[in-house]
Protein backbone atom coordinates (compact mmCIF):
# COMPACT_ATOMS: atom_id res chain seq x y z
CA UNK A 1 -5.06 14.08 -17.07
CA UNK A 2 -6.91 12.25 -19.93
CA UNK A 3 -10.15 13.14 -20.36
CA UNK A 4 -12.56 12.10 -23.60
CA UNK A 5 -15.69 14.73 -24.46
CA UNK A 6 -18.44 13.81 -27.12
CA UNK A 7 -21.75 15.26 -26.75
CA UNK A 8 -23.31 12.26 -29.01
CA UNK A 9 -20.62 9.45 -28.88
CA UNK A 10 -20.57 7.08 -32.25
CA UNK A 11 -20.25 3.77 -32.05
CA UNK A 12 -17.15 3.48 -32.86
CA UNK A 13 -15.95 6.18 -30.48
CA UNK A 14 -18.14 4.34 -27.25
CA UNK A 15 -16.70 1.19 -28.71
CA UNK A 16 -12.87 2.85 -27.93
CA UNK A 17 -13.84 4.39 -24.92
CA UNK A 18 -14.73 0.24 -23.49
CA UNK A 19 -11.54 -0.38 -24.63
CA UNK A 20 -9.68 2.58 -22.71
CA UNK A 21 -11.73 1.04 -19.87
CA UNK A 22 -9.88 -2.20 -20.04
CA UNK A 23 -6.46 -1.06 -20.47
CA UNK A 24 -6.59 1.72 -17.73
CA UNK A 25 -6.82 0.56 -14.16
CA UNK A 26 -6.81 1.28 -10.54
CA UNK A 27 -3.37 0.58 -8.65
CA UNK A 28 -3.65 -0.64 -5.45
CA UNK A 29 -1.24 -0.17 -2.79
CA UNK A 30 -1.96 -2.85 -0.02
CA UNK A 31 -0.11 -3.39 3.06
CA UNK A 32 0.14 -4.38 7.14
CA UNK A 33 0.21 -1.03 9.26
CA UNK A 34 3.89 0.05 10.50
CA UNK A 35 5.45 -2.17 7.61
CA UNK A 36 6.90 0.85 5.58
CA UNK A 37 2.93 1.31 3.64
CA UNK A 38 3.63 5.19 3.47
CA UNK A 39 6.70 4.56 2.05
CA UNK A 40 5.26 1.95 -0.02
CA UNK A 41 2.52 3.81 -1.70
CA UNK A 42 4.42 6.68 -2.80
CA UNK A 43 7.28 4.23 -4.80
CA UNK A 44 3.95 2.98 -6.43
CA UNK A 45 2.11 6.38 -7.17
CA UNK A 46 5.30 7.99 -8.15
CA UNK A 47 5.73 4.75 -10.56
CA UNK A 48 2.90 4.62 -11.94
CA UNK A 49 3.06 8.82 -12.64
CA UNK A 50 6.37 8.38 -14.37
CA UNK A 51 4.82 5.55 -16.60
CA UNK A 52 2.26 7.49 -17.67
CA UNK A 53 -0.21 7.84 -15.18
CA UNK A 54 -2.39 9.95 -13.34
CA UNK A 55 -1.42 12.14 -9.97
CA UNK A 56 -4.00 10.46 -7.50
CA UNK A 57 -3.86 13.71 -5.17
CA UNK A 58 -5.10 15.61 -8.98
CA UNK A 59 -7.36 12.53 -9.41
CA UNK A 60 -8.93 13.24 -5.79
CA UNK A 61 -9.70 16.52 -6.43
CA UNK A 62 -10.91 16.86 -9.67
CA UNK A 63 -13.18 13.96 -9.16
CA UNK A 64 -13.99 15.33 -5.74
CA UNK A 65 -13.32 12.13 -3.65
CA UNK A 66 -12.20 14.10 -0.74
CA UNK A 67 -14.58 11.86 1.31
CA UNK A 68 -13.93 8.85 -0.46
CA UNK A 69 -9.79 9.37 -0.41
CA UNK A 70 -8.01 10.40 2.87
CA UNK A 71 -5.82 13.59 2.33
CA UNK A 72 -3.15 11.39 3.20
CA UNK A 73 -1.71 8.85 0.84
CA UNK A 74 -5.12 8.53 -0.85
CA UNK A 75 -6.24 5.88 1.55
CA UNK A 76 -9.31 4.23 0.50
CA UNK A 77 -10.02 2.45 4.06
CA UNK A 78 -12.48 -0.64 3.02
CA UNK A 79 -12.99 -1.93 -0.59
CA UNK A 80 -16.38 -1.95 -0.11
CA UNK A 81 -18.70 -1.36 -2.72
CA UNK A 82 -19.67 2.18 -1.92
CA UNK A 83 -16.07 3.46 -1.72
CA UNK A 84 -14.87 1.45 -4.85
CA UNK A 85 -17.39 2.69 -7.45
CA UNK A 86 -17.05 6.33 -7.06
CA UNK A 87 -13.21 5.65 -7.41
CA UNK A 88 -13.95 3.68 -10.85
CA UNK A 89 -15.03 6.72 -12.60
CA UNK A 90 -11.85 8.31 -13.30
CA UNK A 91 -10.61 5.05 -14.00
CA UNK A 92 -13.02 4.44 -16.47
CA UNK A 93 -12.58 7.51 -18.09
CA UNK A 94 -8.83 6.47 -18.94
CA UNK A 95 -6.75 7.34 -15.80
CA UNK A 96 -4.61 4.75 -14.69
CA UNK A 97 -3.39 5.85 -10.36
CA UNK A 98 -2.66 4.43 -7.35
CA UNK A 99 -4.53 4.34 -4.13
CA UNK A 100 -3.67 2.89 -0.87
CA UNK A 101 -5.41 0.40 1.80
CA UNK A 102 -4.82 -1.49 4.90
CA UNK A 103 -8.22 -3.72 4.46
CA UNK A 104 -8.46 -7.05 2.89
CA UNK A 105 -9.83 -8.18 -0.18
CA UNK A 106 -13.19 -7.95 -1.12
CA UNK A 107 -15.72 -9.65 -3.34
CA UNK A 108 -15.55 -6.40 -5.83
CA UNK A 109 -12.05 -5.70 -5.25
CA UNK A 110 -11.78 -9.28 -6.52
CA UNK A 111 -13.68 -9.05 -9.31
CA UNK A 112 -11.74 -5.76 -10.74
CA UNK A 113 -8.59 -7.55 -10.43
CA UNK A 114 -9.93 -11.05 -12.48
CA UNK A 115 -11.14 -8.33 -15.14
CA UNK A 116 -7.73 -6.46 -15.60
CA UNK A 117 -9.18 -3.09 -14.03
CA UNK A 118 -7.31 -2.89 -10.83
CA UNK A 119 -3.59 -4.67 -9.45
CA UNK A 120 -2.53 -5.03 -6.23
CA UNK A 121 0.54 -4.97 -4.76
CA UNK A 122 0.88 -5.66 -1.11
CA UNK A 123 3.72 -5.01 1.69
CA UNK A 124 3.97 -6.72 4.73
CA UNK A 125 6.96 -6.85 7.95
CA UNK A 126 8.11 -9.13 10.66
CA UNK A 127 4.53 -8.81 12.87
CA UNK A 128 6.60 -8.49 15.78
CA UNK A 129 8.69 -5.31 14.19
CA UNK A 130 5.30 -3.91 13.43
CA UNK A 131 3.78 -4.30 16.58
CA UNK A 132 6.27 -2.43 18.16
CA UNK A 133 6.64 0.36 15.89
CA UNK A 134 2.31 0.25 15.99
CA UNK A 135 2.80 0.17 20.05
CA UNK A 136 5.99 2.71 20.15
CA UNK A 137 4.11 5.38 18.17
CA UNK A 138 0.57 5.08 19.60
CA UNK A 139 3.09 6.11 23.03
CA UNK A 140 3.85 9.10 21.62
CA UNK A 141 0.85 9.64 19.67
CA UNK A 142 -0.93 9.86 23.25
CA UNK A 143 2.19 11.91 24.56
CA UNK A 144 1.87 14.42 22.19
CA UNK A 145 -2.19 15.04 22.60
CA UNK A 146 -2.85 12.90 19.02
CA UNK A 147 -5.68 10.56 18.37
CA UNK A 148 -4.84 7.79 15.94
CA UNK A 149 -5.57 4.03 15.35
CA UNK A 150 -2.45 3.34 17.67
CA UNK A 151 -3.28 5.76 20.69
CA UNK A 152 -5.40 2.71 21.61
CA UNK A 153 -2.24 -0.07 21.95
CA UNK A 154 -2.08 1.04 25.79
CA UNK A 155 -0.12 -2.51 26.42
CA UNK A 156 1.24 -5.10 24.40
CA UNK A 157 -1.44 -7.42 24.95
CA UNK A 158 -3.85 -4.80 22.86
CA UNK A 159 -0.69 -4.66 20.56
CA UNK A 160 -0.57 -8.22 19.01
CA UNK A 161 -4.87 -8.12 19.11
CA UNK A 162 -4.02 -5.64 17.09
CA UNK A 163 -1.67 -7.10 14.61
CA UNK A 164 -3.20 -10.64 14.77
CA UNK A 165 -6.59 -9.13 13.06
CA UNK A 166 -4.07 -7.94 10.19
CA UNK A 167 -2.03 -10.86 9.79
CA UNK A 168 -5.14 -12.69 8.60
CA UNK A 169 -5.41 -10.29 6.36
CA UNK A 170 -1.98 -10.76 4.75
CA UNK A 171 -2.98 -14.41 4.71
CA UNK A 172 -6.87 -13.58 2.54
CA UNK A 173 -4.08 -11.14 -0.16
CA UNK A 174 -1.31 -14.42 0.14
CA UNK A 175 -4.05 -16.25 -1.22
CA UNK A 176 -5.57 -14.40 -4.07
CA UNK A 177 -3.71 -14.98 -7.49
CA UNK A 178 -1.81 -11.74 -9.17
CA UNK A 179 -1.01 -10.17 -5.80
CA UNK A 180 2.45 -8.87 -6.04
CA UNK A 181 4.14 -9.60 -2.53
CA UNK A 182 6.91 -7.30 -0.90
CA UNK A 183 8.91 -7.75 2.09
CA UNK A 184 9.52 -4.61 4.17
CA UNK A 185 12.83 -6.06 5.21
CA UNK A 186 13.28 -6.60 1.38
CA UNK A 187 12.66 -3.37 -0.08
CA UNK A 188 15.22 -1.89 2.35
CA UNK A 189 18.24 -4.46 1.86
CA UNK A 190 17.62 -4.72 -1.67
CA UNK A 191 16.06 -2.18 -2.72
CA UNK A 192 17.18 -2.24 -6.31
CA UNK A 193 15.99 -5.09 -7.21
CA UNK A 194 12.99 -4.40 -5.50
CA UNK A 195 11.70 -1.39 -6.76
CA UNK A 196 12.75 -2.91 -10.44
CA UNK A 197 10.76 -6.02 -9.52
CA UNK A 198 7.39 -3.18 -8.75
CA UNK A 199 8.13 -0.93 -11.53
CA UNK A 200 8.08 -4.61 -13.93
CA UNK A 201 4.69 -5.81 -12.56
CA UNK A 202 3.60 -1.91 -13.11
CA UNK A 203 4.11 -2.53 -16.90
CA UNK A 204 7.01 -0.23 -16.12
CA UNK A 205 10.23 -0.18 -17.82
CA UNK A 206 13.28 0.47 -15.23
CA UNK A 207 15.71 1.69 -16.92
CA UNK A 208 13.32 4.73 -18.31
CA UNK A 209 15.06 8.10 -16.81
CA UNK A 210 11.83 9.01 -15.66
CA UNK A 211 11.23 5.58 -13.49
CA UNK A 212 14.44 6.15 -12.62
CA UNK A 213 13.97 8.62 -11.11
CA UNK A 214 11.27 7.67 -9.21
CA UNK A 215 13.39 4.88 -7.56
CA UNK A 216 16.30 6.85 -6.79
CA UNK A 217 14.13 9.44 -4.76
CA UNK A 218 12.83 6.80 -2.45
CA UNK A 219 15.68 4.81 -1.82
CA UNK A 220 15.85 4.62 2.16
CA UNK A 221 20.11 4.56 2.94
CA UNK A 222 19.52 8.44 1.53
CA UNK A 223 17.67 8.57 4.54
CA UNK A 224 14.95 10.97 5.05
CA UNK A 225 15.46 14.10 3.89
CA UNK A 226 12.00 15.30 4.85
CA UNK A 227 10.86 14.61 0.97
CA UNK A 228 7.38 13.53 0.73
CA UNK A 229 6.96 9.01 1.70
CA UNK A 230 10.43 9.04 2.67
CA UNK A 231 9.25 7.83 6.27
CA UNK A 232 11.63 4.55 7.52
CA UNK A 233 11.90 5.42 11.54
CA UNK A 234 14.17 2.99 12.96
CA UNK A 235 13.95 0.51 10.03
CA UNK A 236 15.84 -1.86 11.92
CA UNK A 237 14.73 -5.59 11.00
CA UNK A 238 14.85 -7.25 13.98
CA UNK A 239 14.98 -4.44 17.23
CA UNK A 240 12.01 -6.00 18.31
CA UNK A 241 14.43 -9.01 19.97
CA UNK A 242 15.87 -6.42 22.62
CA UNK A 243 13.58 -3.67 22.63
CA UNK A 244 10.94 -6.49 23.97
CA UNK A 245 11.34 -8.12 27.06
CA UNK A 246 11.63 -11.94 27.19
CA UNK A 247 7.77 -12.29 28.43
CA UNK A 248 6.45 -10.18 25.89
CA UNK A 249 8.44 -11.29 22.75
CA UNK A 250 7.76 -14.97 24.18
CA UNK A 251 4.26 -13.77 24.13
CA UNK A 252 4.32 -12.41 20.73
CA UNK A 253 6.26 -15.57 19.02
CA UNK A 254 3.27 -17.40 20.90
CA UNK A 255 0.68 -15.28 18.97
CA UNK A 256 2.10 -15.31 15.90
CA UNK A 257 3.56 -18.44 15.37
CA UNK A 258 0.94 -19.65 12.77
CA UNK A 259 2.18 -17.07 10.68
CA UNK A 260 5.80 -16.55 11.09
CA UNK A 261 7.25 -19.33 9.26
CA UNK A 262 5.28 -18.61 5.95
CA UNK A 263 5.70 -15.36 5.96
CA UNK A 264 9.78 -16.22 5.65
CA UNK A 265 10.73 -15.43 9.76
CA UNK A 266 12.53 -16.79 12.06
CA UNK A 267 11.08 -16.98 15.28
């Protein structure tokens, strides 16, 4: 890590440290639940790492934000005020990393982004393909003795609640200017272009060996190969159509129907 010491700082040295402040920043990793976010955040931390950046898992524990971070994925939860500031500190001590979320925008999350110290990127799936796979795994969540967020979808009904209060969500990050948008579906059929099309609005070159790299260890037809974010389940874009039955995918279409058509689906 990068880390500046001056026990009486000149002018000209607190006058560079402001500007390491402006040029470093805090990655975000956005995305709908059960849309491939796991798999998402690690392509961006491992990007942003081979660019030049900081190890958010170091970052975590160094800057002991155990209770600010989640152990996994470095999940800040909400981008509220009192979870964002604590995280700023490394950041503006000169570490660029990446964190991850699931909650929408917020006035100070909004605020770092229209002063250059944080980017988003956000990844979102079919709604019906993700509340399935949020449904299917709270099933065995419960089967196996787990409590999760999804050990609650008991029926499908709960299910698209569920997803409904997320999709207007994607719509407040659709609407806020420098978001950088990904397509579950996408990233698996093309993944080339785009993980090139991340690494780019990362400020990071892809034809670098290291990026490289990166890319090549998370591209999903290697399958999983129990390396770390290399989670894509069924992956299947549109099982959803036969694993529901007409009632409930009627249902679903019903629900989300606002939504489908500008998020590029066919209903």
């Amino acid at each position: 890590m990068e880390f500046r010491e001056s026990a009486q700082p000149t002018r000209t040295l607190q006058r560079d440290l402001l500007l390491v402040a402006r040029t470093h920043m805090i990655i975000l990793a956005a995305g709908m639940p059960r849309a491939g976010s796991g798999w998402h955040y690690n392509l961006v931390h491992d990007l942003v790492v081979a660019n030049g950046g900081q190890d958010a898992r170091l970052i975590r524990q160094f800057f002991l934000l155990f209770p600010i971070l989640t152990a996994v994925n470095c999940n800040i939860r909400a981008l509220s005020a009192k979870r964002l500031v604590p995280v700023l500190i490394p950041s503006r001590l000169g570490n660029t990393f990446a964190i991850k979320t699931h909650s929408g925008p917020t006035p100070i999350a909004l605020r770092l982004m229209g002063e250059g110290q944080m980017k988003v990127t956000y990844v979102y799936r079919d709604p019906r393909a993700a509340m399935l796979s949020a449904y299917e795994y709270g099933q065995r969540s419960r089967g196996a003795g787990r409590r999760n967020a999804f050990t609650l979808l008991e029926t499908m009904d709960t299910a698209i609640e569920f997803m409904l209060s997320y999709l207007q969500i994607w719509t407040e990050w659709m609407a806020v200017k420098g978001v950088h948008a990904m397509r579950y579906e996408n990233l698996v059929s093309q993944f080339d272009a785009e993980a090139e099309r991340l690494a780019l609005f990362l400020g990071a070159d892809p034809s670098d060996s290291d990026v490289r790299e990166a890319i090549e260890f998370y591209r999903s037809d290697q399958g999983n190969q129990g390396g770390k974010g290399q989670h894509f389940q069924h992956g299947e874009a549109e099982r959803f159509r036969t694993a529901l039955t007409s009632a409930q995918l009627e249902a679903a279409n019903k629900a989300f129907e606002p939504y489908l058509s500008k998020m590029g689906y066919e209903k």
